[in-house]
PDB file of N, CA and C in Angstrom:
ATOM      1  N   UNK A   1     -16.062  11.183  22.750  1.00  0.00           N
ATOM      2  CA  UNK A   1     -16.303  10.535  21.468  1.00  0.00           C
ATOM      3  C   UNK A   1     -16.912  11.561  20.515  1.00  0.00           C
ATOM      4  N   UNK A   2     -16.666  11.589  19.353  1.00  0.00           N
ATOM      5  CA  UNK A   2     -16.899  12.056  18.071  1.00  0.00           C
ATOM      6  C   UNK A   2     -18.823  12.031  18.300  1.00  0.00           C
ATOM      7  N   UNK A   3     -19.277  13.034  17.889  1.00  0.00           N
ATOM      8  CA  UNK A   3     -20.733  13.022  18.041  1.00  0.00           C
ATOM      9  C   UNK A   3     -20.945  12.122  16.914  1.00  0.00           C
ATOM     10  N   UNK A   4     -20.448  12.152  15.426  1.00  0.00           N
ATOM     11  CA  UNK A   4     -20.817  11.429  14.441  1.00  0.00           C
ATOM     12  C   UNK A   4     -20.388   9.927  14.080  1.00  0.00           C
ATOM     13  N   UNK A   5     -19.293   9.387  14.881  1.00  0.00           N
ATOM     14  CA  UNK A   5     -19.048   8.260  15.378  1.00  0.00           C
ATOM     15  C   UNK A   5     -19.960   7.737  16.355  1.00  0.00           C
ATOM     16  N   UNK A   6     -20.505   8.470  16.988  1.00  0.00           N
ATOM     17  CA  UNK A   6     -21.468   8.051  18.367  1.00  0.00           C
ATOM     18  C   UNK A   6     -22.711   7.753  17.635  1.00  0.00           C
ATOM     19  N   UNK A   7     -23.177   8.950  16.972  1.00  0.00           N
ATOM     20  CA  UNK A   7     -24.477   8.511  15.965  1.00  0.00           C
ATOM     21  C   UNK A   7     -24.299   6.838  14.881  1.00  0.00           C
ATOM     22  N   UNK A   8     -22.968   7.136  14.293  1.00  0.00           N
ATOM     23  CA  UNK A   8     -22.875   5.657  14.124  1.00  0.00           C
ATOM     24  C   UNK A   8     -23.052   4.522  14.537  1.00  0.00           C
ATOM     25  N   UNK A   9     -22.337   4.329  16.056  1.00  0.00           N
ATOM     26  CA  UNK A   9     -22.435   3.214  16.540  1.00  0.00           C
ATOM     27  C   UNK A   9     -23.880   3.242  17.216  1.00  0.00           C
ATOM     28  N   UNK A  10     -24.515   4.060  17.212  1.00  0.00           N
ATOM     29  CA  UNK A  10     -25.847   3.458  18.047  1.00  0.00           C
ATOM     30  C   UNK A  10     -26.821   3.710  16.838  1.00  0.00           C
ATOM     31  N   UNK A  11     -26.542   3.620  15.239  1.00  0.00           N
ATOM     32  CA  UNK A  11     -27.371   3.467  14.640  1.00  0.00           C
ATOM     33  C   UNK A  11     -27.166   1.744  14.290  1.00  0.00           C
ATOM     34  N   UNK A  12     -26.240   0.835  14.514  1.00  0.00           N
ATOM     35  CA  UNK A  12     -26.210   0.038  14.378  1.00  0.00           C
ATOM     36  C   UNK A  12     -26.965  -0.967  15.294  1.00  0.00           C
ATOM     37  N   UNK A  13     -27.220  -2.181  14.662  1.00  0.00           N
ATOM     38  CA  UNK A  13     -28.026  -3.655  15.385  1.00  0.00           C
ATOM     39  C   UNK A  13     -27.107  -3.922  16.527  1.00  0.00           C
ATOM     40  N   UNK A  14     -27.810  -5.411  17.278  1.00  0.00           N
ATOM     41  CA  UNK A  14     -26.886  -5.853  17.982  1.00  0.00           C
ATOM     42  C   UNK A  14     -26.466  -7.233  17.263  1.00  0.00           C
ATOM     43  N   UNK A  15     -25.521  -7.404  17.367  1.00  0.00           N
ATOM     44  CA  UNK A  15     -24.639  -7.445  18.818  1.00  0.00           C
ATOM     45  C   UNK A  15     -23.234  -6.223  17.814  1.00  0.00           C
ATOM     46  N   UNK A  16     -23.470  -6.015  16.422  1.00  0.00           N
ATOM     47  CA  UNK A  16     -22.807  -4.609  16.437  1.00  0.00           C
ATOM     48  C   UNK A  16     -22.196  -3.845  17.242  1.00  0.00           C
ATOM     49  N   UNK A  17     -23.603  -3.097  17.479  1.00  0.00           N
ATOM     50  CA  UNK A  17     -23.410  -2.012  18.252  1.00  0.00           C
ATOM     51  C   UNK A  17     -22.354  -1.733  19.724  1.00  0.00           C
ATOM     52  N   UNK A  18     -22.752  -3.076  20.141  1.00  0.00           N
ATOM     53  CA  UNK A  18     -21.572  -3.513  21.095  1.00  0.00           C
ATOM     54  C   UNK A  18     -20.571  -3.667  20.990  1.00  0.00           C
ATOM     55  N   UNK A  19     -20.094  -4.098  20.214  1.00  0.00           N
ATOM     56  CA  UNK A  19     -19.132  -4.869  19.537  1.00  0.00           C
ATOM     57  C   UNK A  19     -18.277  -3.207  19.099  1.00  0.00           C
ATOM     58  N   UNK A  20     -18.878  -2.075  18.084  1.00  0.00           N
ATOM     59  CA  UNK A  20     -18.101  -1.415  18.074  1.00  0.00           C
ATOM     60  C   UNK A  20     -17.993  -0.311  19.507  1.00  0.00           C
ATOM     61  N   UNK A  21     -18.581  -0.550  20.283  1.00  0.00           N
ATOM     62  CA  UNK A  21     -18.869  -0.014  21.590  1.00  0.00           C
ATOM     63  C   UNK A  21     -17.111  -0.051  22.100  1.00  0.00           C
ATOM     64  N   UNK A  22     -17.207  -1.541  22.288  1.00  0.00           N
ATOM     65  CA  UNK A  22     -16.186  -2.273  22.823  1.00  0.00           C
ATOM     66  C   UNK A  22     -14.695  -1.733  22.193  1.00  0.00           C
ATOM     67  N   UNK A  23     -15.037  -1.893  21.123  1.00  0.00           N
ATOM     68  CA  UNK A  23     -13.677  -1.509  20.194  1.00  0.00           C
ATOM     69  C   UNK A  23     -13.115  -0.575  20.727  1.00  0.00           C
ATOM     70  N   UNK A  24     -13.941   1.001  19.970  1.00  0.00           N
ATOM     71  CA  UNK A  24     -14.176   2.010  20.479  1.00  0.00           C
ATOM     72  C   UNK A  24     -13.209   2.164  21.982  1.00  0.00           C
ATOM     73  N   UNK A  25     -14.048   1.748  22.821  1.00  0.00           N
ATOM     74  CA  UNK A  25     -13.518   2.147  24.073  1.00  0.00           C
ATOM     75  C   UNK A  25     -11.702   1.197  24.362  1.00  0.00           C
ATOM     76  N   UNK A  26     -11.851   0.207  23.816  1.00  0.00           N
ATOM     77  CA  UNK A  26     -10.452  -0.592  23.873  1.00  0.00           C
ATOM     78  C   UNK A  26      -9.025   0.292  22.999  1.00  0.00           C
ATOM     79  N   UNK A  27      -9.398   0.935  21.416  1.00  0.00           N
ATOM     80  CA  UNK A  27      -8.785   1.677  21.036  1.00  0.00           C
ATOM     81  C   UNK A  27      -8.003   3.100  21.995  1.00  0.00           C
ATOM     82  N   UNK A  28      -9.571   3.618  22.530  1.00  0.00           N
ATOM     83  CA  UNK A  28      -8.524   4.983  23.508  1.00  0.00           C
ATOM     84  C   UNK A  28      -8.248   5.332  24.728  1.00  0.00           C
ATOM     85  N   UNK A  29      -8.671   3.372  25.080  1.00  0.00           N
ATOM     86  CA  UNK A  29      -7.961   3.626  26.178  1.00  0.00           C
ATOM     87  C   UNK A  29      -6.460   3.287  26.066  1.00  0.00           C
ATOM     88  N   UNK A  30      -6.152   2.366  25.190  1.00  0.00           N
ATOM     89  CA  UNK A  30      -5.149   1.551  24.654  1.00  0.00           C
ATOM     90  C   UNK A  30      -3.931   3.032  24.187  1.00  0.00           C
ATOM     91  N   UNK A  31      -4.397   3.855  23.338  1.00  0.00           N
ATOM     92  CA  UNK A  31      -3.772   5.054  22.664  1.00  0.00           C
ATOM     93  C   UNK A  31      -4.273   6.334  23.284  1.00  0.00           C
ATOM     94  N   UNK A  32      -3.775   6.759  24.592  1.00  0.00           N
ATOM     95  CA  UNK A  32      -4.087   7.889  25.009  1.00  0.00           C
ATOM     96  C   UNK A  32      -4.315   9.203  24.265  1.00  0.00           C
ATOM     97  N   UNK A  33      -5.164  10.130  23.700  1.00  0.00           N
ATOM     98  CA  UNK A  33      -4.987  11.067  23.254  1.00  0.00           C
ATOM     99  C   UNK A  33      -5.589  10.926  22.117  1.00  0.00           C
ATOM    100  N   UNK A  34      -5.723   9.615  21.287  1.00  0.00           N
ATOM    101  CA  UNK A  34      -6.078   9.215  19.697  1.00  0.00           C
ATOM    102  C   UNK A  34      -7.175  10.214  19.506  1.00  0.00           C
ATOM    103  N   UNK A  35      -6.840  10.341  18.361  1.00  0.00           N
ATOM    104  CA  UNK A  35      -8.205  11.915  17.794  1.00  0.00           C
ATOM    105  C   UNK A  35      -9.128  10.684  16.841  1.00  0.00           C
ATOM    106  N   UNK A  36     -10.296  11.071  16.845  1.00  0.00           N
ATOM    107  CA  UNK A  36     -11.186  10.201  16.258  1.00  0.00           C
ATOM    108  C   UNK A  36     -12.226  11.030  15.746  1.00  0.00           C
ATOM    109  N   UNK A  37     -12.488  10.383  14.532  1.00  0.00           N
ATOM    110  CA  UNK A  37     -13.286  11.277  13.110  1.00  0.00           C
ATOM    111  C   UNK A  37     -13.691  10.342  12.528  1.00  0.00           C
ATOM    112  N   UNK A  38     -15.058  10.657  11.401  1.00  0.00           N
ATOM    113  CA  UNK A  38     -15.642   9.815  10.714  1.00  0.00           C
ATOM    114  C   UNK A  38     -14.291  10.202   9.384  1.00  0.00           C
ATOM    115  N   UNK A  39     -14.562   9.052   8.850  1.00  0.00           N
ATOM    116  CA  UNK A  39     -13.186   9.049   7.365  1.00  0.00           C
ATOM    117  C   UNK A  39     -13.872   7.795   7.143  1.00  0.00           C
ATOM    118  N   UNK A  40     -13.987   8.002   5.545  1.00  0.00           N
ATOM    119  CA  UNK A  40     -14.637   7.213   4.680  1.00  0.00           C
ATOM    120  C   UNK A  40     -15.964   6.121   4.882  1.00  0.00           C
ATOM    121  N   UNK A  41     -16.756   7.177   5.723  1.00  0.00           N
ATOM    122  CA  UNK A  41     -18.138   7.072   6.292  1.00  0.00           C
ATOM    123  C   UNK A  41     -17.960   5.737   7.719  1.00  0.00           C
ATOM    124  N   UNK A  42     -17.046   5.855   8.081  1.00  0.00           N
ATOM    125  CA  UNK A  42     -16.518   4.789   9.469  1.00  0.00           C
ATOM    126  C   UNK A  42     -15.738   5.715  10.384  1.00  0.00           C
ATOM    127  N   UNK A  43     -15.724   5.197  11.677  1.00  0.00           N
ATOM    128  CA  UNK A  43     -15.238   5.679  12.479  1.00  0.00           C
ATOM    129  C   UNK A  43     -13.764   5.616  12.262  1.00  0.00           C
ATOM    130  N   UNK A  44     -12.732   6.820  12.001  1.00  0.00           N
ATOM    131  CA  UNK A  44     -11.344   5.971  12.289  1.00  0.00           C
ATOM    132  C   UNK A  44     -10.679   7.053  13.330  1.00  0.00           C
ATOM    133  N   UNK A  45      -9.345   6.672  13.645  1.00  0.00           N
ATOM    134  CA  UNK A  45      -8.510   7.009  14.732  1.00  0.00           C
ATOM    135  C   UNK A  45      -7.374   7.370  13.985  1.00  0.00           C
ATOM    136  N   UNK A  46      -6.752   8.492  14.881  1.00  0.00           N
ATOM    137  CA  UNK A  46      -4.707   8.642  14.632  1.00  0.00           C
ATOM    138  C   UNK A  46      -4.982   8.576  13.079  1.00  0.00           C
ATOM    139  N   UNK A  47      -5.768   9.594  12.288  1.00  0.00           N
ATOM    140  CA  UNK A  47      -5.638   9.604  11.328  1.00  0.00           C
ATOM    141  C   UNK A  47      -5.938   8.452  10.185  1.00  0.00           C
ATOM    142  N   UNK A  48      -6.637   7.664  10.678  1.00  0.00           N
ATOM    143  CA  UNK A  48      -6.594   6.053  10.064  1.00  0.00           C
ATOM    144  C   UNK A  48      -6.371   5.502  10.419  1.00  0.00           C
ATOM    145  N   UNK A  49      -5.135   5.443  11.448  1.00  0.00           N
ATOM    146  CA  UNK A  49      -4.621   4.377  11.603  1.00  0.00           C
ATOM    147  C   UNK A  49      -5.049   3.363  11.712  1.00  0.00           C
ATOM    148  N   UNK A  50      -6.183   3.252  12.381  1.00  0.00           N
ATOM    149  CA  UNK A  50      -7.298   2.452  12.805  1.00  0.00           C
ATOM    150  C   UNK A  50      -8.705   2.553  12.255  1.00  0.00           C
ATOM    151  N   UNK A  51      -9.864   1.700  12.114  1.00  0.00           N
ATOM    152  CA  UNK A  51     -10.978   1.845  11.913  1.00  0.00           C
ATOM    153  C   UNK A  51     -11.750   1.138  12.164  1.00  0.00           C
ATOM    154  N   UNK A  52     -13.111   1.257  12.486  1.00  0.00           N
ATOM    155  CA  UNK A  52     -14.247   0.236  12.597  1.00  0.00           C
ATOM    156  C   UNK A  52     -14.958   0.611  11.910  1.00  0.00           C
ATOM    157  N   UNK A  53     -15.771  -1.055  11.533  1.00  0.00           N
ATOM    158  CA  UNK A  53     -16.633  -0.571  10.391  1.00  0.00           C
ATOM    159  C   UNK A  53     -17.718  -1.662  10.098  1.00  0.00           C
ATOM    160  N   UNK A  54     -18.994  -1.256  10.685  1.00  0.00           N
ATOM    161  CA  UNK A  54     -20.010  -2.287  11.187  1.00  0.00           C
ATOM    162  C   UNK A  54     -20.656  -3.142   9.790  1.00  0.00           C
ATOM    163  N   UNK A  55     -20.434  -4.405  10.095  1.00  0.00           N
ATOM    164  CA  UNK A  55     -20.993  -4.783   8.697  1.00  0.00           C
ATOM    165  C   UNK A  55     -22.507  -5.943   8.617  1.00  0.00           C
ATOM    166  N   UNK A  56     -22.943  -5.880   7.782  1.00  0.00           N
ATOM    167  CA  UNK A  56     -24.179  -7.036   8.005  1.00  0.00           C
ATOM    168  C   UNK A  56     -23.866  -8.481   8.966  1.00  0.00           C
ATOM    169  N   UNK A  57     -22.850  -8.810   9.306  1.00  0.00           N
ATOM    170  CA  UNK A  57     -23.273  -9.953  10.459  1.00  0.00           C
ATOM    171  C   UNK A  57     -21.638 -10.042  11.431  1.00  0.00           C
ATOM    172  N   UNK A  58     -21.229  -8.906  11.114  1.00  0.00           N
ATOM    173  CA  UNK A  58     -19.704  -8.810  11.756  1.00  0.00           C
ATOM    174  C   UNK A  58     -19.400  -7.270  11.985  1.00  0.00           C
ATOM    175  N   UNK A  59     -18.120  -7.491  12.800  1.00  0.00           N
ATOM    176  CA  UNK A  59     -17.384  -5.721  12.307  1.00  0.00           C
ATOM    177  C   UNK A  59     -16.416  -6.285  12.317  1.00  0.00           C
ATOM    178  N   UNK A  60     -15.287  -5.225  11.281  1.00  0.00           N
ATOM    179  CA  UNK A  60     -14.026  -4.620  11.392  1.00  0.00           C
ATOM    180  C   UNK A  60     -13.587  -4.521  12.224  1.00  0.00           C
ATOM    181  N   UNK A  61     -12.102  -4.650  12.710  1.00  0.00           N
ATOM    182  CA  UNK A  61     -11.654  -3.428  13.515  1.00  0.00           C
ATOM    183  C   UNK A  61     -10.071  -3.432  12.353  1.00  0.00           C
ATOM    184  N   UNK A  62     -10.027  -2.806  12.011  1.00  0.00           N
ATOM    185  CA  UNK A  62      -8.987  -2.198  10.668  1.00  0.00           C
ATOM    186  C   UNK A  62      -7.687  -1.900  11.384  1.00  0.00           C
ATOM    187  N   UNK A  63      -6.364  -1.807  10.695  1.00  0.00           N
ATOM    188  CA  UNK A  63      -5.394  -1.295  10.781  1.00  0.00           C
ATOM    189  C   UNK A  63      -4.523  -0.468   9.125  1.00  0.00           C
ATOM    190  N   UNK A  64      -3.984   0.137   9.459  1.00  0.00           N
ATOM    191  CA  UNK A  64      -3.264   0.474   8.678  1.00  0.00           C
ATOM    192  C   UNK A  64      -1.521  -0.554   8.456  1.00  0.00           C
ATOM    193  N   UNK A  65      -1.201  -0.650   7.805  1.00  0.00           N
ATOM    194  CA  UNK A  65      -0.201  -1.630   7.715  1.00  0.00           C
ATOM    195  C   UNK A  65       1.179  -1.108   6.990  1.00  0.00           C
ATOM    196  N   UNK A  66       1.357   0.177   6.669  1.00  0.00           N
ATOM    197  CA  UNK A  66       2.528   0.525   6.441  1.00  0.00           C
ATOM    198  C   UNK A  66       3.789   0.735   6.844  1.00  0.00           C
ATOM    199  N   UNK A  67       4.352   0.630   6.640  1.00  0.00           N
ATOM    200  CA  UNK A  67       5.621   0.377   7.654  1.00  0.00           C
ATOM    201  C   UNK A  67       6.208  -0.481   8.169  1.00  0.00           C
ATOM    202  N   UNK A  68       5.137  -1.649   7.980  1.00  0.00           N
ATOM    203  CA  UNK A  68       5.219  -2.981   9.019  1.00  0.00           C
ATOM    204  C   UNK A  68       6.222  -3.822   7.876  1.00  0.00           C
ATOM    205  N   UNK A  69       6.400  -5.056   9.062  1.00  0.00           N
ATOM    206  CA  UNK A  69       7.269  -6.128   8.251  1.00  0.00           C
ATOM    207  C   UNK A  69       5.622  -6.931   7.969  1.00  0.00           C
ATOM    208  N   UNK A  70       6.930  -8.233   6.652  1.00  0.00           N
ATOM    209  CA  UNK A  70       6.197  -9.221   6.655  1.00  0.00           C
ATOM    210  C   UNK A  70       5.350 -10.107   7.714  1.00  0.00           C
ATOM    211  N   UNK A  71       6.229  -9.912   8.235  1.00  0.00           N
ATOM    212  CA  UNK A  71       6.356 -10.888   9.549  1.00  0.00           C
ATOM    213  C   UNK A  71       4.778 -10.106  10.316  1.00  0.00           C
ATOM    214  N   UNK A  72       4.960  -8.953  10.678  1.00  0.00           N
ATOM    215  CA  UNK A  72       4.054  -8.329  11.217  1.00  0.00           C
ATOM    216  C   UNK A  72       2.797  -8.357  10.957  1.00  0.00           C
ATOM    217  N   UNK A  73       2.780  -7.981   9.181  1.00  0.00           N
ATOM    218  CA  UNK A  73       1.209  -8.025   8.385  1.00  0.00           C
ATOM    219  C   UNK A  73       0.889  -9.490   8.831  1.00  0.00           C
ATOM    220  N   UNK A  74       1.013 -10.141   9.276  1.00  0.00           N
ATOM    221  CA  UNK A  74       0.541 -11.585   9.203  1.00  0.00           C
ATOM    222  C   UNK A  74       0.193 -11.983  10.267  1.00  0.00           C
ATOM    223  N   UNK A  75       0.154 -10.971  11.293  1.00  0.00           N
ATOM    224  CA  UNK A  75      -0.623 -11.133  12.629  1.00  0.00           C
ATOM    225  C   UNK A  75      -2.142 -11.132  12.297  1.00  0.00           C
ATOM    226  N   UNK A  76      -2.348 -10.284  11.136  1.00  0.00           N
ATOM    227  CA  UNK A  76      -3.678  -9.925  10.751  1.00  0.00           C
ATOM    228  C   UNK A  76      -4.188 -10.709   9.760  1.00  0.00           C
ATOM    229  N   UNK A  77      -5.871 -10.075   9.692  1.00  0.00           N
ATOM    230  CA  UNK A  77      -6.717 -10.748   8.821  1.00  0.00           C
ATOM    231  C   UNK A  77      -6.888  -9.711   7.436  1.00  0.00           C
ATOM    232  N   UNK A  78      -7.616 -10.677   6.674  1.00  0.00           N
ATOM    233  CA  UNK A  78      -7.867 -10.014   5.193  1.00  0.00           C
ATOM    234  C   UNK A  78      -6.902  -9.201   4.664  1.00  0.00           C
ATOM    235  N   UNK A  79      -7.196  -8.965   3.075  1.00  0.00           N
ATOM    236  CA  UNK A  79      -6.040  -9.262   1.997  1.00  0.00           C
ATOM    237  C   UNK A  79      -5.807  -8.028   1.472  1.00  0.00           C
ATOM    238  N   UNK A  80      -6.027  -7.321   2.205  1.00  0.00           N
ATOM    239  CA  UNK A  80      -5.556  -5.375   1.437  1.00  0.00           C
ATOM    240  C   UNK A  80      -4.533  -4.843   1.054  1.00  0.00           C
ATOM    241  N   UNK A  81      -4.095  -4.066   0.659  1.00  0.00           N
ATOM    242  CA  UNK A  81      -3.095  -3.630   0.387  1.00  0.00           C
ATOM    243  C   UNK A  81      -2.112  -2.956   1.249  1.00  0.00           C
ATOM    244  N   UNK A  82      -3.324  -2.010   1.667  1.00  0.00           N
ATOM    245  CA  UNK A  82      -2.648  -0.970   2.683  1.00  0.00           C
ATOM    246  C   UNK A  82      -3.261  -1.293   4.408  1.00  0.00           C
ATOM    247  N   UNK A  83      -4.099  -2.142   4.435  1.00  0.00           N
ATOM    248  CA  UNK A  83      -4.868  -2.101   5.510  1.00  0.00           C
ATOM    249  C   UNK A  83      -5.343  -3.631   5.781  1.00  0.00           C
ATOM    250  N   UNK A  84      -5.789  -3.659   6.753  1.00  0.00           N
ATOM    251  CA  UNK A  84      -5.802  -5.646   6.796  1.00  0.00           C
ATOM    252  C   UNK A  84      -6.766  -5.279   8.111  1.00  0.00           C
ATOM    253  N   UNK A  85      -7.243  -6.478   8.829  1.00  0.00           N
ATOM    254  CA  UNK A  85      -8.379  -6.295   9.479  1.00  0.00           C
ATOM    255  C   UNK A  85      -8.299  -7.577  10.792  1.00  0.00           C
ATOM    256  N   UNK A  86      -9.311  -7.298  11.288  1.00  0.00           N
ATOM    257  CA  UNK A  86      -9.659  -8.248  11.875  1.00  0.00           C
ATOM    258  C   UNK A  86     -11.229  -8.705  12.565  1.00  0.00           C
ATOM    259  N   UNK A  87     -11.979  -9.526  12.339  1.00  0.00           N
ATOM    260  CA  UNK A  87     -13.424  -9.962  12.117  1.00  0.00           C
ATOM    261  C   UNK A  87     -13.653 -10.488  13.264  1.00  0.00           C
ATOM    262  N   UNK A  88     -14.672  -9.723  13.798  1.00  0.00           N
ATOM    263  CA  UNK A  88     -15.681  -9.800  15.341  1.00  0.00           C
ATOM    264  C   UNK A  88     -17.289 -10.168  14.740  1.00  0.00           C
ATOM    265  N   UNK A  89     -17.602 -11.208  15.321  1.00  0.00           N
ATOM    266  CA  UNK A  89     -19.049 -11.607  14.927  1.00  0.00           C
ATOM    267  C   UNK A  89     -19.726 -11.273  16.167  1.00  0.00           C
ATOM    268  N   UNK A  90     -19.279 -11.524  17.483  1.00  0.00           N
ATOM    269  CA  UNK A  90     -19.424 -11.547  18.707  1.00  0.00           C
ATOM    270  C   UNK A  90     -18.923 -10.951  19.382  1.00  0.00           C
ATOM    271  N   UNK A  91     -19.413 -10.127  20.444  1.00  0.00           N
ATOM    272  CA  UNK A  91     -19.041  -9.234  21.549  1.00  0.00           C
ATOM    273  C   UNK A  91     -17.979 -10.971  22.604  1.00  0.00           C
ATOM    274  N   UNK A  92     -18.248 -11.791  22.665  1.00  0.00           N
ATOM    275  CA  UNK A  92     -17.184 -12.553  23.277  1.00  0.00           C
ATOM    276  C   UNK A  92     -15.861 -12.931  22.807  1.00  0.00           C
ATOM    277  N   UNK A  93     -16.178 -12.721  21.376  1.00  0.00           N
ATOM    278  CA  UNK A  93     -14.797 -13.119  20.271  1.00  0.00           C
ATOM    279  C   UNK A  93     -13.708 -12.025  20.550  1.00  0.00           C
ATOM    280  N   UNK A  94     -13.766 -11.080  21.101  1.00  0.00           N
ATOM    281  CA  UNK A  94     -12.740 -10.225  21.227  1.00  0.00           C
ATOM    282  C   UNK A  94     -11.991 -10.023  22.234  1.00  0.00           C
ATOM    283  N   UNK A  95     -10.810 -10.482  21.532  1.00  0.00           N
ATOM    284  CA  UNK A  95      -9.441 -10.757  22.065  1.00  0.00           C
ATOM    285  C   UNK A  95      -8.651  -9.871  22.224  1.00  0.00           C
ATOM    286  N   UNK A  96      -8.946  -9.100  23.503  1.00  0.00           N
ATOM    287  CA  UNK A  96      -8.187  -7.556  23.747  1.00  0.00           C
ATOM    288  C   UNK A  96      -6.935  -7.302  24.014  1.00  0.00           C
ATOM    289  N   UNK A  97      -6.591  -8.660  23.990  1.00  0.00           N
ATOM    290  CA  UNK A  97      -4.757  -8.729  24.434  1.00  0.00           C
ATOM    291  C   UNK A  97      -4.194  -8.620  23.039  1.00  0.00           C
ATOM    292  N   UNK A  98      -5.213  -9.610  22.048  1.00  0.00           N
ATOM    293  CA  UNK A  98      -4.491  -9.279  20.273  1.00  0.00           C
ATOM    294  C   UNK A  98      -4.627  -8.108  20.081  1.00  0.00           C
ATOM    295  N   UNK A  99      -5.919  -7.342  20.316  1.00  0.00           N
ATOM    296  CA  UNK A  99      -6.329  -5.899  19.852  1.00  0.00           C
ATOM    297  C   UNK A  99      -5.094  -4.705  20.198  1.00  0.00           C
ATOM    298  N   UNK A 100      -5.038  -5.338  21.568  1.00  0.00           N
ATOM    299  CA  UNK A 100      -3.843  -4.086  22.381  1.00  0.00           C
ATOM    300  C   UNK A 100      -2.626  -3.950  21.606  1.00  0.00           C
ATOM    301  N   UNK A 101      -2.265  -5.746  21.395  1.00  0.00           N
ATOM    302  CA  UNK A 101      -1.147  -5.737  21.164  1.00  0.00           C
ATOM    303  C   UNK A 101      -0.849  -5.132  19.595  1.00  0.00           C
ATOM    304  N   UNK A 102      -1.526  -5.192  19.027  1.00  0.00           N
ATOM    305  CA  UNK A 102      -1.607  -5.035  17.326  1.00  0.00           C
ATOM    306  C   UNK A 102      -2.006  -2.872  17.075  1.00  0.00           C
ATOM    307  N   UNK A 103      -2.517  -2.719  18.048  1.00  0.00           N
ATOM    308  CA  UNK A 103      -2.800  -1.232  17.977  1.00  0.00           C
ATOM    309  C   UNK A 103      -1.459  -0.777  18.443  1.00  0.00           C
ATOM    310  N   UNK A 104      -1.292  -0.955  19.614  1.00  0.00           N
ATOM    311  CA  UNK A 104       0.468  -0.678  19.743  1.00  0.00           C
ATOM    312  C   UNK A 104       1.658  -0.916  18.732  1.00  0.00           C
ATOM    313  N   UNK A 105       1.412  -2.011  18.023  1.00  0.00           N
ATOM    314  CA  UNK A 105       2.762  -2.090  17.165  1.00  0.00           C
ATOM    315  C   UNK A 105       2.321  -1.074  15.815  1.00  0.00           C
ATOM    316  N   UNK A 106       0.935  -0.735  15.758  1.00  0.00           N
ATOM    317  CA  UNK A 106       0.899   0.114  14.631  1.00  0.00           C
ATOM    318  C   UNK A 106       1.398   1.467  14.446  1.00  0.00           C
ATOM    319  N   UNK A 107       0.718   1.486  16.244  1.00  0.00           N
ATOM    320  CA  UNK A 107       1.175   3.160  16.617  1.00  0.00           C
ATOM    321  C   UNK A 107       2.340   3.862  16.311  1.00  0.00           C
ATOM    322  N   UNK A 108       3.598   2.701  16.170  1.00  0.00           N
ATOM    323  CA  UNK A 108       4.959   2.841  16.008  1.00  0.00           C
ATOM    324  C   UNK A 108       5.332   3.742  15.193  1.00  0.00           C
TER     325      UNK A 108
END
């Protein structure tokens, strides 16, 4: 892990911190090889493709959405342009079969 991603996630609260813990580790194991860097003061992956991004009573876990169909963007949450999301309040709320499945079709 990124030393400055690492400083991130353990400057965060709980259940945060976990939460992007979790991500984190679900992202590379999910994408063998993914290079990971701070970009636009958050952790992201594969260049963006991906991101987390700890917020006052939730996190992120981000995608990039280009390329995709309609059909596709609409697996996801929130209203971006280029990027759409999906909202973890809870280290139990996360649904690693959606996560897997949605990091894989991005990877494409």
């Amino acid at each position: 892990m990124d030393e400055k991603i690492q400083d991130y996630i353990e400057k965060q609260k709980s259940p945060q911190k976990e939460i992007c813990k979790k991500l984190h580790t679900i992202i590379v194991k999910t994408i063998p090889g993914t290079k990971d860097a701070m970009k636009w003061g958050v952790p992201a992956y594969d260049d963006g493709k991906y991101y987390i991004v700890a917020l006052k009573d939730h996190v992120n876990i981000g995608f990039s959405i280009q390329g995709l169909t309609k059909e596709q963007i609409g697996l996801f949450d929130g209203g971006g342009k280029t990027t759409k999301h999906i909202e973890i309040k809870d280290l139990k709320d996360i649904d690693e079969k959606r996560i897997v499945k949605l990091l894989k079709m991005v990877k494409k």
